[in-house]
Every structure is written in C-alpha cells, then in structure tokens.
Protein backbone atom coordinates (compact mmCIF):
# COMPACT_ATOMS: atom_id res chain seq x y z
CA UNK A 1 12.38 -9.47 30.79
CA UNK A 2 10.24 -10.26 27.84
CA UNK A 3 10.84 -13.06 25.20
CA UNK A 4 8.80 -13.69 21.89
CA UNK A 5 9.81 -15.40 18.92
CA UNK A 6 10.35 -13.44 15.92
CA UNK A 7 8.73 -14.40 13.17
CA UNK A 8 10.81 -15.70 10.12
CA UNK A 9 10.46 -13.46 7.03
CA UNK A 10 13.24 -10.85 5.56
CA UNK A 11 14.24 -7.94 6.87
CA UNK A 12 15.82 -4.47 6.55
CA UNK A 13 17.85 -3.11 8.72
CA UNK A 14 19.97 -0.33 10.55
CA UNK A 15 21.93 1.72 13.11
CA UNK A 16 22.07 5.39 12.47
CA UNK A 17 24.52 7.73 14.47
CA UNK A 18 21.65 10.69 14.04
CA UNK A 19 18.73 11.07 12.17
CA UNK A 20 15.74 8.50 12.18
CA UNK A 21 16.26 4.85 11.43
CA UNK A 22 13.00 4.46 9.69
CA UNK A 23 13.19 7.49 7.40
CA UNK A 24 16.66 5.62 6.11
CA UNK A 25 14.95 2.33 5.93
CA UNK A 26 11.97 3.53 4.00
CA UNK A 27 14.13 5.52 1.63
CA UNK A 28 15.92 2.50 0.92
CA UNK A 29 13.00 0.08 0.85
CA UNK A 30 11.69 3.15 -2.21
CA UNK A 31 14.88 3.34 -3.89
CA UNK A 32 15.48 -0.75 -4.19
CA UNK A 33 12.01 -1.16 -5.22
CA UNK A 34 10.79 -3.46 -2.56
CA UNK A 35 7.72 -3.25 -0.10
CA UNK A 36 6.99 -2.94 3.30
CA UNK A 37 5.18 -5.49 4.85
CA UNK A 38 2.79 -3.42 6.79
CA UNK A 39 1.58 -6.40 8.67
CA UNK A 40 4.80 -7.33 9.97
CA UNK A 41 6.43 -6.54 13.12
CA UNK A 42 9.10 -3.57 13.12
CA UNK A 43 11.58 -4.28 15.39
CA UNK A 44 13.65 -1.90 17.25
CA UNK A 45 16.84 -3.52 19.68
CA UNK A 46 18.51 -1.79 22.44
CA UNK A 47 21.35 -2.96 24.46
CA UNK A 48 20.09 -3.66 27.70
CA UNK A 49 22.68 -1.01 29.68
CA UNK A 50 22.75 1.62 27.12
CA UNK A 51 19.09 2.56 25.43
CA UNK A 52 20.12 5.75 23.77
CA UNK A 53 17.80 6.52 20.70
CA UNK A 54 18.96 6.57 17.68
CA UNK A 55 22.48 5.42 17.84
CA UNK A 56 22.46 2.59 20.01
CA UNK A 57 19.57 1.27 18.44
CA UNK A 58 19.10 -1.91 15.65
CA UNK A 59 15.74 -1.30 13.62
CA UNK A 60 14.47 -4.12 11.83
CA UNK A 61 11.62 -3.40 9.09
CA UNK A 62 9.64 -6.16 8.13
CA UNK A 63 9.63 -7.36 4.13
CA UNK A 64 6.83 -8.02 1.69
C-alpha cells in the first residue's frame, strides 16, 4: 500500500451511480463559476475490497 499526503487546498467532489464523475464535476465547477486548478492533483478513492468504476468511487477535483 501507498501513502502520500494530500495537499491542503479545496476541493470538489463526488460519487456517481453511472455516468462519469468528472463530466459532473466540471459541469458544476462551469455552472458555479469557479476554476479548476489544473496543477492540482485529482483524486479518485476506491474502497479497498470493492473498486468498481464509477459507483464505488470518490473523485476529488482540485480548486483554483
């Protein structure tokens, strides 16, 4: 197993049953008028027994 530290700054984030995460997040991150911080990290957190893609998945996009 891998550890890092995530680095402090704001977030957006989501769980989506179907679909992709990041087309939801970057819809929202349009429609609220906010940025992406393209020099962040985007995070994306599975639970370690169950790594199904999309809907057991946390995606974290990085703030400007």
């Amino acid at each position: 197993m891998i550890g890092f530290t995530v680095p402090l700054q704001r977030y957006v984030t989501v769980r989506v049953a179907d679909g992709d995460p990041f087309e939801v997040l970057h819809a929202y991150i349009e429609a609220n008028g906010l940025a992406n911080n393209k020099r962040g990290l985007a995070l994306e957190v599975y639970p370690v027994h169950n790594p199904k893609w999309p809907s057991e998945a946390n995606v974290f996009i990085p703030l400007a």
